[in-house]
N, C-alpha and C. Protein backbone atom coordinates (compact mmCIF):
# COMPACT_ATOMS: atom_id res chain seq x y z
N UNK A 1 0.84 -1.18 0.00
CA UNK A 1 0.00 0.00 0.00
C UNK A 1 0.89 1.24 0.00
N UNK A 2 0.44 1.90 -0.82
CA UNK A 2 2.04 3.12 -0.89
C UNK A 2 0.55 4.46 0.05
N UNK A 3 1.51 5.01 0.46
CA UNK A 3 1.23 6.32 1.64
C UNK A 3 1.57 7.70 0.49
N UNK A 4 0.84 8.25 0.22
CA UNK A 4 1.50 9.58 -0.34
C UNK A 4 1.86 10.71 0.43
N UNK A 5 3.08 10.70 0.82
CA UNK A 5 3.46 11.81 1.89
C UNK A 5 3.73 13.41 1.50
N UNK A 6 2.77 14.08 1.94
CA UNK A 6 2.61 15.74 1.56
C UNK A 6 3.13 16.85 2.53
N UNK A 7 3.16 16.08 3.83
CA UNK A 7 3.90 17.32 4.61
C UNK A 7 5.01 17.53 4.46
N UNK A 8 6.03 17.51 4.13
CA UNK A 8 7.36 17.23 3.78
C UNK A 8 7.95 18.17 2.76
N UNK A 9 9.25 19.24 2.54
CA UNK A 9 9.27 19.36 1.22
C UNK A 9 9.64 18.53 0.72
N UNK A 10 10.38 18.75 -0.61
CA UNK A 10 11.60 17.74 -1.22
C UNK A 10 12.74 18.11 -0.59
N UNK A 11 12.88 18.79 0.36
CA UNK A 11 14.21 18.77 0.85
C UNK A 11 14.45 18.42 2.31
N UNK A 12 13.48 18.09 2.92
CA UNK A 12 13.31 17.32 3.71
C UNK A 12 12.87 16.25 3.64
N UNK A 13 12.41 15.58 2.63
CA UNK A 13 12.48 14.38 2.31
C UNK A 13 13.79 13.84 2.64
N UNK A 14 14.83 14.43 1.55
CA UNK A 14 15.92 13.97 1.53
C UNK A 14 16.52 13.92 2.19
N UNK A 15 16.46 14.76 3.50
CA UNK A 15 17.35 15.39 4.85
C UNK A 15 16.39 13.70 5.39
N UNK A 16 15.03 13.27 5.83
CA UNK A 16 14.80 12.30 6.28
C UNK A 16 15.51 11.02 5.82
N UNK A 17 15.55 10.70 4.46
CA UNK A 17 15.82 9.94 4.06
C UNK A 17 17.74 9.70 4.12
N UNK A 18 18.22 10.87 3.77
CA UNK A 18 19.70 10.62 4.61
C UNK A 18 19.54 10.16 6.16
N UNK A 19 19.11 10.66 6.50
CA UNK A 19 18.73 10.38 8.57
C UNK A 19 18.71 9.10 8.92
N UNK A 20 17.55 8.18 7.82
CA UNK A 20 17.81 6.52 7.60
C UNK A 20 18.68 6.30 7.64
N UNK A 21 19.54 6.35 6.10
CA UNK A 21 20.80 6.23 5.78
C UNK A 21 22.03 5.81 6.78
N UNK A 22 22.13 7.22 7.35
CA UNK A 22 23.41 7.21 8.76
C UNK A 22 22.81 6.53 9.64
N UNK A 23 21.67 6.10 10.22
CA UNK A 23 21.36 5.69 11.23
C UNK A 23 21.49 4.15 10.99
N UNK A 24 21.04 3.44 9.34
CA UNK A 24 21.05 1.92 9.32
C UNK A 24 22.29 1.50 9.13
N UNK A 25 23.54 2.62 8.90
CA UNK A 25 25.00 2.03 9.20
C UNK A 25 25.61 1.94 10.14
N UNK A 26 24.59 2.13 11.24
CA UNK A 26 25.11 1.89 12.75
C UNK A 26 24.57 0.40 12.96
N UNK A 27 25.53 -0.61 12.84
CA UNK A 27 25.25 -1.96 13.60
C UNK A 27 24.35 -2.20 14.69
N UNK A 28 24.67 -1.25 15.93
CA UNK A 28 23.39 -1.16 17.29
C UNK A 28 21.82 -1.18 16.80
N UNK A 29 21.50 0.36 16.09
CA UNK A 29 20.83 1.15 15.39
C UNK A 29 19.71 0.39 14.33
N UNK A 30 20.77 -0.32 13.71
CA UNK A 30 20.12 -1.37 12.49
C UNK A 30 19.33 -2.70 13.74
N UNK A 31 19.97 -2.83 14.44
CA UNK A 31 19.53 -4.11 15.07
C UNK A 31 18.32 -3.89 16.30
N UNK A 32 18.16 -2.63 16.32
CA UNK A 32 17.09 -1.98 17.36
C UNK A 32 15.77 -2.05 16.34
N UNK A 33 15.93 -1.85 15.10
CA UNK A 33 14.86 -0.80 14.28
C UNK A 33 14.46 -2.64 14.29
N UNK A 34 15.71 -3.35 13.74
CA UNK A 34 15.24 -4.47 12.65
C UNK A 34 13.88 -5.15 14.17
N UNK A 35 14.56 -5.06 15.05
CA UNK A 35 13.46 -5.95 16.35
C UNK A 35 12.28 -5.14 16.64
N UNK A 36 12.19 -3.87 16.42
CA UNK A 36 11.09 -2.85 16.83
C UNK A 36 10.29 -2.71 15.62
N UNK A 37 10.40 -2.83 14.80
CA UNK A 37 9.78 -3.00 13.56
C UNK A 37 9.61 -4.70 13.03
N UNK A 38 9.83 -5.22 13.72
CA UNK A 38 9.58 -6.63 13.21
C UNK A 38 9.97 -7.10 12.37
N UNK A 39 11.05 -6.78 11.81
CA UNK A 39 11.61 -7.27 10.34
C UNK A 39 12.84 -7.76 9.84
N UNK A 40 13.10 -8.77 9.16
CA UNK A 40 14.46 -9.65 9.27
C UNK A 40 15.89 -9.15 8.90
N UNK A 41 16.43 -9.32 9.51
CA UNK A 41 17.62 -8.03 8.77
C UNK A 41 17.90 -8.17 7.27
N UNK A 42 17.39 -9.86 6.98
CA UNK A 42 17.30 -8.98 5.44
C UNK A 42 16.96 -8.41 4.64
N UNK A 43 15.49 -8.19 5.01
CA UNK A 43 14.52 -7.21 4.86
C UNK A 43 15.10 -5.88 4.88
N UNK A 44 15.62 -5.29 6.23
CA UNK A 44 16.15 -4.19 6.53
C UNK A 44 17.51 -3.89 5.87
N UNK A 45 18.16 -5.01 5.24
CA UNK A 45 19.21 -4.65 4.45
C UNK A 45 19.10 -4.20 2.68
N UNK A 46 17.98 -4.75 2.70
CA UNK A 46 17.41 -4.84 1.47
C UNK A 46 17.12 -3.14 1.22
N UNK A 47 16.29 -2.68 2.18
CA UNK A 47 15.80 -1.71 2.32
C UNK A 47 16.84 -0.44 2.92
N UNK A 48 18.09 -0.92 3.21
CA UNK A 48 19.32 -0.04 3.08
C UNK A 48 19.93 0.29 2.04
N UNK A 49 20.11 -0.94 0.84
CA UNK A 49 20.43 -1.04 -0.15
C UNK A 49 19.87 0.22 -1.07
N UNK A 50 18.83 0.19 -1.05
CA UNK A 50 17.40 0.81 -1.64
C UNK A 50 18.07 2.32 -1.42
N UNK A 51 18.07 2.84 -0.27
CA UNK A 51 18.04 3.69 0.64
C UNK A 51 19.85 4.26 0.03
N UNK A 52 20.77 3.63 0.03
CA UNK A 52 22.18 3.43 -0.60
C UNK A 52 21.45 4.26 -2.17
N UNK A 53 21.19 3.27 -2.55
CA UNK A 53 21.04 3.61 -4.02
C UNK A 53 20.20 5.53 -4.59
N UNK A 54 19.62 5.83 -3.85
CA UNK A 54 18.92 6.85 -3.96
C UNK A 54 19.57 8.15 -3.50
N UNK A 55 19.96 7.64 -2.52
CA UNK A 55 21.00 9.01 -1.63
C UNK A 55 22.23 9.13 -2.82
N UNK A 56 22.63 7.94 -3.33
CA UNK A 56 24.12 8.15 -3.75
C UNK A 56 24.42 9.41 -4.58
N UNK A 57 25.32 10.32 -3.68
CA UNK A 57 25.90 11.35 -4.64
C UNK A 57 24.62 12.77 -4.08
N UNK A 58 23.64 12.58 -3.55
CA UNK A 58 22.94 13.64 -2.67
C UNK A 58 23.65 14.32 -1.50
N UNK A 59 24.36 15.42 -1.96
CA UNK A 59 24.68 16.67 -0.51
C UNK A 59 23.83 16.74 0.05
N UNK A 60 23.33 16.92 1.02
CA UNK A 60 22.19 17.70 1.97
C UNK A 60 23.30 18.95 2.51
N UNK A 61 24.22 18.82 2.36
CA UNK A 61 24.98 20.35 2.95
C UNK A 61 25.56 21.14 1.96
N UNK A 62 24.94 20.86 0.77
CA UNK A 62 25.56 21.40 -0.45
C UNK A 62 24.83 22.68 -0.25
N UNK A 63 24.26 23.27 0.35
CA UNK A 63 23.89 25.08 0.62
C UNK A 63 24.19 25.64 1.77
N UNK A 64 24.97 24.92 2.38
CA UNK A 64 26.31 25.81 3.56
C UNK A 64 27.58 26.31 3.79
């Protein structure tokens, strides 16, 4: 079921979606979400991957 998310700009999207990012390359971090969310780490790696692929090459500090 896809969610269409409107509060958000596009640049906070991306600021969220980096936030994933750094947070699922923390080993602890990844292993909190994967048990609190119910989901197998390969699921959650899968969905890093994903998450990898989209960010790649996105500044979020490219206007400071």
């Amino acid at each position: 079921m896809s969610h269409p998310i409107t509060y958000f700009s596009d640049e906070e999207k991306t600021i969220i979606v980096e936030l994933a990012r750094l947070a699922l390359a923390d080993a602890g971090v990844f292993d909190k979400f994967a048990e609190a969310m119910d989901m197998s780490d390969e699921e959650l790696q899968d969905l890093r991957a994903k998450i990898e692929m989209e960010t790649n090459g996105v500044d979020i500090y490219k206007d400071e």
